[in-house]
N, C-alpha and C. Protein backbone atom coordinates (compact mmCIF):
# COMPACT_ATOMS: atom_id res chain seq x y z
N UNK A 1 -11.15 -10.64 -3.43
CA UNK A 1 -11.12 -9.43 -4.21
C UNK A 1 -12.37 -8.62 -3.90
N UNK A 2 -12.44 -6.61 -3.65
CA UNK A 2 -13.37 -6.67 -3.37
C UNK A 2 -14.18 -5.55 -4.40
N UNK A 3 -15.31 -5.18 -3.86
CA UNK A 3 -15.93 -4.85 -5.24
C UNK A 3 -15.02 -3.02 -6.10
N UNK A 4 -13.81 -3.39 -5.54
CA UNK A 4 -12.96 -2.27 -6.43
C UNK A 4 -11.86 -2.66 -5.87
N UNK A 5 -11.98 -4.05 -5.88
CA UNK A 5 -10.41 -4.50 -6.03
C UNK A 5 -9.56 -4.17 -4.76
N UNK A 6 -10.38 -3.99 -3.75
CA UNK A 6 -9.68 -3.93 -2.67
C UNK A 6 -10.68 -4.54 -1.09
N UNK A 7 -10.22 -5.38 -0.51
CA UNK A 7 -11.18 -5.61 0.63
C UNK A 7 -11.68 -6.87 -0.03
N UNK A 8 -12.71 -7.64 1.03
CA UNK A 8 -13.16 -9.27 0.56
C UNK A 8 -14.57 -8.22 0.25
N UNK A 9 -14.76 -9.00 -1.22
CA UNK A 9 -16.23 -8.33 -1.61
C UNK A 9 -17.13 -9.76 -1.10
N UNK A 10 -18.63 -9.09 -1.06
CA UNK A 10 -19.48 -10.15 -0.71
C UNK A 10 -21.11 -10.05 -1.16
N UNK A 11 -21.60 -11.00 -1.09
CA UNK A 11 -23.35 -10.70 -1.75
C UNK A 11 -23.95 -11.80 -0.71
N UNK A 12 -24.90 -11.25 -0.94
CA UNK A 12 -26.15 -12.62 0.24
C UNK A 12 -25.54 -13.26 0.56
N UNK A 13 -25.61 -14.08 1.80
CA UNK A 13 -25.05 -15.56 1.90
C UNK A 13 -23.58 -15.98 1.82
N UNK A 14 -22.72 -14.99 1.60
CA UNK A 14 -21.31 -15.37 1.39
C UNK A 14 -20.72 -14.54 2.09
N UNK A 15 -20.74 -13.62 3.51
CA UNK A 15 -20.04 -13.33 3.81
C UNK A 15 -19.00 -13.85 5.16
N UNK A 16 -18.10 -13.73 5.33
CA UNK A 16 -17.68 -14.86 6.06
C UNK A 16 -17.86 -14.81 7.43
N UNK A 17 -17.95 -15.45 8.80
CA UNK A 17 -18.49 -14.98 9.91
C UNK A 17 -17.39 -14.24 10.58
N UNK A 18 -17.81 -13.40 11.61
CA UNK A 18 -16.73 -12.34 12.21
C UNK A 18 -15.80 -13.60 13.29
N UNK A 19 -14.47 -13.29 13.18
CA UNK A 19 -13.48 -13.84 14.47
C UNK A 19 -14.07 -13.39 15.28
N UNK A 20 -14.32 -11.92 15.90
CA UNK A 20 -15.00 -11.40 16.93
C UNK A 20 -16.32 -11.54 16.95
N UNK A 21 -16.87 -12.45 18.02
CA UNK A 21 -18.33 -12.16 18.30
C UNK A 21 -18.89 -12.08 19.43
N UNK A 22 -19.96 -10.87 19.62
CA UNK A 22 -20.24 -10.34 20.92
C UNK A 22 -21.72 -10.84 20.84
N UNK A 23 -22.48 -10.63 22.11
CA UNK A 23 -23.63 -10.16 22.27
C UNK A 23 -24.23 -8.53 22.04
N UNK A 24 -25.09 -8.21 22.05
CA UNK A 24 -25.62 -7.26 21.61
C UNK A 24 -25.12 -6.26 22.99
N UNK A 25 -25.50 -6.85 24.29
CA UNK A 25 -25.26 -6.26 25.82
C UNK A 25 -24.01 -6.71 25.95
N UNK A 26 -22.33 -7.49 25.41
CA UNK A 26 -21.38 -6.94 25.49
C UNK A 26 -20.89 -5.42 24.48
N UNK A 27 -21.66 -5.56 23.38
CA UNK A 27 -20.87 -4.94 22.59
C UNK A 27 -21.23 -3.11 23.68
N UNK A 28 -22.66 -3.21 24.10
CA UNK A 28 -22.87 -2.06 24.55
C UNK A 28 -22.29 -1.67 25.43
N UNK A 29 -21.69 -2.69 26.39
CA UNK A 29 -20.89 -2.64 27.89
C UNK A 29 -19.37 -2.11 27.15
N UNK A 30 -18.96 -2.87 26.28
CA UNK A 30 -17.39 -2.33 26.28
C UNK A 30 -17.59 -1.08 25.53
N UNK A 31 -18.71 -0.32 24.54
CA UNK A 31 -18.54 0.86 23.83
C UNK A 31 -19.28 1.59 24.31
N UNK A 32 -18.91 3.26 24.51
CA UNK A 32 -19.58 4.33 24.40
C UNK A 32 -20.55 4.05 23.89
N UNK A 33 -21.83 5.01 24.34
CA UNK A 33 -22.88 5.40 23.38
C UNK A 33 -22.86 5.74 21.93
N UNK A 34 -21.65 7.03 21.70
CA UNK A 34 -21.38 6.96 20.12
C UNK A 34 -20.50 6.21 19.68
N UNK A 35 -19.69 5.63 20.41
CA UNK A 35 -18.92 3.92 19.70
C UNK A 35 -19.72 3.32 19.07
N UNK A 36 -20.78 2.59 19.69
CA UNK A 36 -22.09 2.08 19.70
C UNK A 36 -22.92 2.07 18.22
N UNK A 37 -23.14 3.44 18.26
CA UNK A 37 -24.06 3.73 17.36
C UNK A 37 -23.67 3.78 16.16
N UNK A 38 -22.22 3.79 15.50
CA UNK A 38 -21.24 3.79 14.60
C UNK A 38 -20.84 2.55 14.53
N UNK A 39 -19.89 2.19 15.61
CA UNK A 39 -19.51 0.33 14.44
C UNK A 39 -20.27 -0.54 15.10
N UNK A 40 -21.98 0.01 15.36
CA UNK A 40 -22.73 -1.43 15.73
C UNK A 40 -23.95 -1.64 14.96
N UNK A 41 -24.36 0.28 14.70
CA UNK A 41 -25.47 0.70 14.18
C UNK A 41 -25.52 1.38 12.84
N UNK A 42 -23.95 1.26 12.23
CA UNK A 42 -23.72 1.77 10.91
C UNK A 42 -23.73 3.70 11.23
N UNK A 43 -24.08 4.00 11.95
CA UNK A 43 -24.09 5.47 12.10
C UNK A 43 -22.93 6.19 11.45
N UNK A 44 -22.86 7.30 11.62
CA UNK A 44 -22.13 8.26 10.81
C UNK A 44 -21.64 9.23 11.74
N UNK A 45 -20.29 9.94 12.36
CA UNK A 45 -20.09 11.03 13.49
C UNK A 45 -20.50 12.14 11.93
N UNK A 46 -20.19 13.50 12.27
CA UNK A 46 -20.29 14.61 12.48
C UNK A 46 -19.07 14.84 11.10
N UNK A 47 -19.46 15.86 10.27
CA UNK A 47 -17.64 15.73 8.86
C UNK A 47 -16.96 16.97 10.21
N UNK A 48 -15.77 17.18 10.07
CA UNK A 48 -14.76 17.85 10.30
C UNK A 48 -14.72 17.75 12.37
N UNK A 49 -15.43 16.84 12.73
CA UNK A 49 -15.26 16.55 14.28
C UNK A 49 -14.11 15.45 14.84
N UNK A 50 -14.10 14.66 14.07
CA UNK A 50 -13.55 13.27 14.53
C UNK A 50 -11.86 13.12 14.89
N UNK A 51 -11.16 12.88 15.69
CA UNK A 51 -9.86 13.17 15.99
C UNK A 51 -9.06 12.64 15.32
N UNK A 52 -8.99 11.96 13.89
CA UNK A 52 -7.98 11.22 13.36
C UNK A 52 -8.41 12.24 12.27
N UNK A 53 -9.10 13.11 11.66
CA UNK A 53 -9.58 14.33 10.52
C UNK A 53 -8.66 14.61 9.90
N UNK A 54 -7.42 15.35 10.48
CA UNK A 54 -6.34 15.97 9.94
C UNK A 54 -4.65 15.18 10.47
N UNK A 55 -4.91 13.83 11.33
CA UNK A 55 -3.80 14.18 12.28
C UNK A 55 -3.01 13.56 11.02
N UNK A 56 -1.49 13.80 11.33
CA UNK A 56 -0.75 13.47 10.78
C UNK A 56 0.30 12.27 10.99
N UNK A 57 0.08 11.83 12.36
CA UNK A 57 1.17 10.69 12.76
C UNK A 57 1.15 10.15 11.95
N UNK A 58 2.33 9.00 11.97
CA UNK A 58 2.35 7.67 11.94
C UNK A 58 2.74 6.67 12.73
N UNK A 59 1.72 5.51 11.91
CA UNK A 59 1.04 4.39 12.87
C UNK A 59 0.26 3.47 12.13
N UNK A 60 -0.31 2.91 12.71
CA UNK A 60 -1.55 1.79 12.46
C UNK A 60 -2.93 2.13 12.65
N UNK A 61 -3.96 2.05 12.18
CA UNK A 61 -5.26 2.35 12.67
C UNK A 61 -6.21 1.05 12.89
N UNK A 62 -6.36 0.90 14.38
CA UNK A 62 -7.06 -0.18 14.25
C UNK A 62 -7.86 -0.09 14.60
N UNK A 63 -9.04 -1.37 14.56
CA UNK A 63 -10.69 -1.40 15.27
C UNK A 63 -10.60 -1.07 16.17
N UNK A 64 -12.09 0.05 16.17
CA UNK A 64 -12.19 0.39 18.16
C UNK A 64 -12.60 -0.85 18.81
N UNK A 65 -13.70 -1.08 17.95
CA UNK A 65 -14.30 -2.92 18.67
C UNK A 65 -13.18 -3.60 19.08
N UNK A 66 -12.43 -4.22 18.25
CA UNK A 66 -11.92 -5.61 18.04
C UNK A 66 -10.18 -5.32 17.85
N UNK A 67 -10.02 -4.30 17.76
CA UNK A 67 -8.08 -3.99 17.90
C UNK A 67 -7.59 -3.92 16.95
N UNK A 68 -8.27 -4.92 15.87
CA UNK A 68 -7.86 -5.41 14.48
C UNK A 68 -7.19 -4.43 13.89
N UNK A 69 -6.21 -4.84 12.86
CA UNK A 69 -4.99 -3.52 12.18
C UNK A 69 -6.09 -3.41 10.67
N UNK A 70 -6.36 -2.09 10.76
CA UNK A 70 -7.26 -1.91 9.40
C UNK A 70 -6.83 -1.06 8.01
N UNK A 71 -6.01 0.29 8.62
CA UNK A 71 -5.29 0.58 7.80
C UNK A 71 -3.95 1.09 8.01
N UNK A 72 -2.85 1.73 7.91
CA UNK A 72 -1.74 2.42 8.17
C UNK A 72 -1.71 4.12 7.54
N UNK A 73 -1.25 4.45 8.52
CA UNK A 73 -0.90 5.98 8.23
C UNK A 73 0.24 6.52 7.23
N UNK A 74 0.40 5.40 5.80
CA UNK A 74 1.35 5.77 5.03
C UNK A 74 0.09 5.59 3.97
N UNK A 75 -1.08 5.48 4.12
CA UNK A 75 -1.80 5.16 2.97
C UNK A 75 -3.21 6.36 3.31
N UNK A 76 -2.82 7.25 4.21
CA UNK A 76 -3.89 8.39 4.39
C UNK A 76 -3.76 9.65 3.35
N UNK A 77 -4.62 10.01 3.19
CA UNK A 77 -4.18 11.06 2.39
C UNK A 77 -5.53 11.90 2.70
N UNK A 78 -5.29 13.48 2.03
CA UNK A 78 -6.09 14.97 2.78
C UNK A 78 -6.89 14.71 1.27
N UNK A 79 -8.60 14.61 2.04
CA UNK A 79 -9.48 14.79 0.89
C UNK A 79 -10.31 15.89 1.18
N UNK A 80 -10.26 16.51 2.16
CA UNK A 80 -11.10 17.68 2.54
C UNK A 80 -12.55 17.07 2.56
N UNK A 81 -12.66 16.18 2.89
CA UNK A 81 -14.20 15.60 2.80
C UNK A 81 -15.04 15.88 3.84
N UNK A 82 -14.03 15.82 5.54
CA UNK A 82 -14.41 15.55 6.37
C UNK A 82 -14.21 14.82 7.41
N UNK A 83 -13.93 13.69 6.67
CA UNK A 83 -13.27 12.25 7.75
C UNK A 83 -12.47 12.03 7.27
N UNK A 84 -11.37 11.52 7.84
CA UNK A 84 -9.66 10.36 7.60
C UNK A 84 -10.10 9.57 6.41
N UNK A 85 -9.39 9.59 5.43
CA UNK A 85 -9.58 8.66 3.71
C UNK A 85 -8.03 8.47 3.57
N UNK A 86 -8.49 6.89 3.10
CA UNK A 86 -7.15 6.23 3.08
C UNK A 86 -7.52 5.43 1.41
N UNK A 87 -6.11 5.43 0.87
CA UNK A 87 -6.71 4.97 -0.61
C UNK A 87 -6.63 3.18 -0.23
N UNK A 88 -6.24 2.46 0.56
CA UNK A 88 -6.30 0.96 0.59
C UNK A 88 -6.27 0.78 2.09
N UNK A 89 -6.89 -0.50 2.37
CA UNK A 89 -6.68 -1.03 3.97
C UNK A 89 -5.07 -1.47 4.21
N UNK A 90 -5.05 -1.74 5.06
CA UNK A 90 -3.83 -2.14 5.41
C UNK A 90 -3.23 -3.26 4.70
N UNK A 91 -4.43 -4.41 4.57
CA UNK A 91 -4.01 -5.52 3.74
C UNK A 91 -5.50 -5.82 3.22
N UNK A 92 -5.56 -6.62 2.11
CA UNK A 92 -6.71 -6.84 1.44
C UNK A 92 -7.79 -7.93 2.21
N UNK A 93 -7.47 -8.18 3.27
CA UNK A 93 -8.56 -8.98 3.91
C UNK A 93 -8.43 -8.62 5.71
N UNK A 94 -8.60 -7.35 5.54
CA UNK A 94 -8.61 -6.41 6.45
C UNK A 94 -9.98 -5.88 6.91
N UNK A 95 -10.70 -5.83 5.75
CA UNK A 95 -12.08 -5.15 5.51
C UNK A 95 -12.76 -6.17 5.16
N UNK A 96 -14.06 -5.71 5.11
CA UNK A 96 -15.28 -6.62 3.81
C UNK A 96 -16.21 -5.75 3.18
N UNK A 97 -16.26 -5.34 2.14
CA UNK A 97 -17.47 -4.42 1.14
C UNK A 97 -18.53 -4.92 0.91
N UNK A 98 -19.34 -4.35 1.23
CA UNK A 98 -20.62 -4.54 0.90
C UNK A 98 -21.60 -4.00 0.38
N UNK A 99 -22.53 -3.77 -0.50
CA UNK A 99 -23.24 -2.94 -1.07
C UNK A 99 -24.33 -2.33 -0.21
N UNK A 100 -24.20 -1.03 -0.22
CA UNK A 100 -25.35 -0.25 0.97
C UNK A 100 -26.06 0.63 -0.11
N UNK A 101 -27.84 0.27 0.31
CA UNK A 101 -28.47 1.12 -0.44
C UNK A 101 -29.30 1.79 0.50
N UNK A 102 -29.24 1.99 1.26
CA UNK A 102 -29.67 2.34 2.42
C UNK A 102 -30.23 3.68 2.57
N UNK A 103 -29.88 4.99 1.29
CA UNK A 103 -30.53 6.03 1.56
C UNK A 103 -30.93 6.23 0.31
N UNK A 104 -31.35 5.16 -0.39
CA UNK A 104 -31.90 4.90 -1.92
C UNK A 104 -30.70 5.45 -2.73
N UNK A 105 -29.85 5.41 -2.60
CA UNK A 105 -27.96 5.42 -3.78
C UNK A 105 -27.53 3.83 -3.41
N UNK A 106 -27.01 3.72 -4.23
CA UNK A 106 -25.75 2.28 -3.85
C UNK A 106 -24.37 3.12 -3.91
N UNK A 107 -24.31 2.62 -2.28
CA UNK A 107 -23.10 2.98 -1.79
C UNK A 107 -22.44 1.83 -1.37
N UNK A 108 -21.12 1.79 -0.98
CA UNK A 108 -20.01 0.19 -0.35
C UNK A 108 -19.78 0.82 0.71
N UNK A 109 -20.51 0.29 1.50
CA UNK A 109 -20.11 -0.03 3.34
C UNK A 109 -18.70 -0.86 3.39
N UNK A 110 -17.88 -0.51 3.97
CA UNK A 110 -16.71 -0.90 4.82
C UNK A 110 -16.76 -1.46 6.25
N UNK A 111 -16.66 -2.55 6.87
CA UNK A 111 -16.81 -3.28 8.05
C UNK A 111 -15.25 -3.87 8.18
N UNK A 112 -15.19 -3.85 9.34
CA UNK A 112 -14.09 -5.10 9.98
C UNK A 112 -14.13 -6.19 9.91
N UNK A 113 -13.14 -7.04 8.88
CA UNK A 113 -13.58 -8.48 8.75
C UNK A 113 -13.48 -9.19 9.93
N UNK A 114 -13.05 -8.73 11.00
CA UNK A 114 -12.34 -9.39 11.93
C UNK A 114 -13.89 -9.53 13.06
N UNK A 115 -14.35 -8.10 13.18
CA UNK A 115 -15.65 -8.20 14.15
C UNK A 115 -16.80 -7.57 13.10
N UNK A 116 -16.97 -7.01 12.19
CA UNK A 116 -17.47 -7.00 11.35
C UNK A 116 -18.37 -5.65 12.03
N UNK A 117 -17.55 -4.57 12.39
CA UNK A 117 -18.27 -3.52 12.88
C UNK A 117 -17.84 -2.37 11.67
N UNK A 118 -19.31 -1.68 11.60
CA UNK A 118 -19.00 -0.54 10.78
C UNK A 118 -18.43 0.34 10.73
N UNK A 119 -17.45 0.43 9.77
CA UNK A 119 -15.81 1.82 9.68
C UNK A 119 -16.45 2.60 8.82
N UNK A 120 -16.95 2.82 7.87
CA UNK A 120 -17.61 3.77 6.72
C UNK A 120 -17.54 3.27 5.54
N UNK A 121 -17.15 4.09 4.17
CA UNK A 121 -17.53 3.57 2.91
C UNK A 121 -16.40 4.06 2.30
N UNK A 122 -16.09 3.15 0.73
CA UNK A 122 -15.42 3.41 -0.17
C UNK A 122 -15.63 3.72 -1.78
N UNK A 123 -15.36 4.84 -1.80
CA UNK A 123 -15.85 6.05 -3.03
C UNK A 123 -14.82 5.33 -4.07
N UNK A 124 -15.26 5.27 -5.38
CA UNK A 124 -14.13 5.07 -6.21
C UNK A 124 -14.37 6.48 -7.41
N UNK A 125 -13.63 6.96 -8.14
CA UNK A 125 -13.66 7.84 -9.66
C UNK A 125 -13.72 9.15 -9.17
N UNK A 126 -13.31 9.46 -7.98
CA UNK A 126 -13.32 10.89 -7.69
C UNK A 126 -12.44 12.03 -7.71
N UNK A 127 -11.51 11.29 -8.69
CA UNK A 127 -10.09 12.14 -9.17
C UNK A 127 -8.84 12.04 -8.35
N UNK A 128 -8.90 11.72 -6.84
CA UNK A 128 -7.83 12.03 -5.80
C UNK A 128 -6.54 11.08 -6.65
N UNK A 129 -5.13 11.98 -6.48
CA UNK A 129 -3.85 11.31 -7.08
C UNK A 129 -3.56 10.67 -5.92
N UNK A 130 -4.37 8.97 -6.30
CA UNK A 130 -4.19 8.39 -4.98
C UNK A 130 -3.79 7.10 -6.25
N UNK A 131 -2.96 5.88 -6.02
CA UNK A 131 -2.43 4.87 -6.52
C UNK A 131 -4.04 3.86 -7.07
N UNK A 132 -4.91 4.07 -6.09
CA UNK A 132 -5.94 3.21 -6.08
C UNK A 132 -7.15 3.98 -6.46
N UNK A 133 -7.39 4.87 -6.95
CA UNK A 133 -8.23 6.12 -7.26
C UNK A 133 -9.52 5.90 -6.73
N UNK A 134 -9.21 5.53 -5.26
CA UNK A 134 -10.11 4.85 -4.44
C UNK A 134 -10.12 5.41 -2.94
N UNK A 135 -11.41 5.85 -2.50
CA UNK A 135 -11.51 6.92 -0.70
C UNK A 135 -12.26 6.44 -0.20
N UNK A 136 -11.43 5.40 0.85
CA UNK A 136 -11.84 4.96 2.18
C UNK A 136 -12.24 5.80 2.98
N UNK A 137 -13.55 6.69 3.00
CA UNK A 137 -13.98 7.50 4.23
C UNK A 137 -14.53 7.03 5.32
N UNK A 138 -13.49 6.90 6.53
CA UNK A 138 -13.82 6.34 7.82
C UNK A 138 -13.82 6.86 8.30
N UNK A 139 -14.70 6.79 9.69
CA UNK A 139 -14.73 7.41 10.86
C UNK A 139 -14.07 7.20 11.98
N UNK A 140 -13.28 8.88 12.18
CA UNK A 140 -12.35 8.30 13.52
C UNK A 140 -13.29 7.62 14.47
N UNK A 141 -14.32 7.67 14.88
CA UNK A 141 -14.71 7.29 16.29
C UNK A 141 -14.73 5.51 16.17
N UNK A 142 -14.48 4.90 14.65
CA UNK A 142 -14.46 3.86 14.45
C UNK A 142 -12.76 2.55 14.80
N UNK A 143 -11.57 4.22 14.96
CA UNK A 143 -10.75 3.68 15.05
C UNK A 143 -10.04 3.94 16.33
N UNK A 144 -8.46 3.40 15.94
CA UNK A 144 -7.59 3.85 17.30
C UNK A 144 -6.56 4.04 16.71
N UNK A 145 -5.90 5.34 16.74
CA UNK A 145 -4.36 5.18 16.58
C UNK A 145 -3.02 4.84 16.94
N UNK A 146 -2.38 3.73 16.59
CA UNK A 146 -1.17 3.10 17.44
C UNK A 146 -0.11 3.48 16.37
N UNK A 147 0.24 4.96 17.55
CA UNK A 147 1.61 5.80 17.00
C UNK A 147 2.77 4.73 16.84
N UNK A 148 3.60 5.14 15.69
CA UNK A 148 4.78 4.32 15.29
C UNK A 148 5.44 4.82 16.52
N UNK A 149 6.45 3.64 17.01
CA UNK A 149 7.27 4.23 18.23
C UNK A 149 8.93 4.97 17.60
């Protein structure tokens, strides 16, 4: 369960180790520079740049790292924020939350449980008529889209 009821929540010492594990000089060899700096270095792209922003397909969204299925394109919804917000992952042990205080706020970092690379954060109480009243703001450069055929 995670710390809003969605995703594996975790504190010190309990989080579980990634299926995927690289070296520091693979992870850099298989990713871009701004791959890189986003699901390795927690970074952040650019609000209204990222190619999954507005799109509308459907599909699957999975790790750029690791392939992993993270969320689906029946659970996206338009927050005008900036980046792709989805109210739940695909399945509840999809993700892992974690508490980020990192620019002196406590915020919940979102990672790939699978390689445990950084996707972005999840907002909860911000009004959206979403089932989970809950905004997964990820970054496309974090994902891949695999159009429904």
């Amino acid at each position: 369960m995670g710390l809003f009821n969605r995703g594996q929540q975790t504190t010190a010492g309990t989080e579980p180790a990634p299926k995927v594990e690289r070296t520091d000089a693979e992870w850099r060899e298989q990713l871009t520079r701004e791959e890189y700096q986003v699901l390795r270095q927690a970074g952040t792209e650019r609000p209204f740049v990222g190619e999954y922003t507005d799109t509308k397909t459907e599909g699957v969204y999975e790790c750029r790292a690791c392939g992993a299925e993270i969320f689906r394109s029946d659970t996206k919804f338009e927050s005008h924020c900036g980046w792709p917000s989805f109210f739940s992952p695909s399945d509840s042990d999809a993700v892992i939350e974690r508490v980020d205080t990192s620019l002196g706020m406590r915020r919940v970092e979102v990672v790939c449980a699978n390689c445990h690379s950084h996707l972005g954060h999840v907002f909860e109480g911000e009004g959206y008529a979403t089932p989970t009243d809950l905004r997964y703001c990820i970054n496309s450069i974090s994902m891949r889209l695999a159009p429904k055929a």
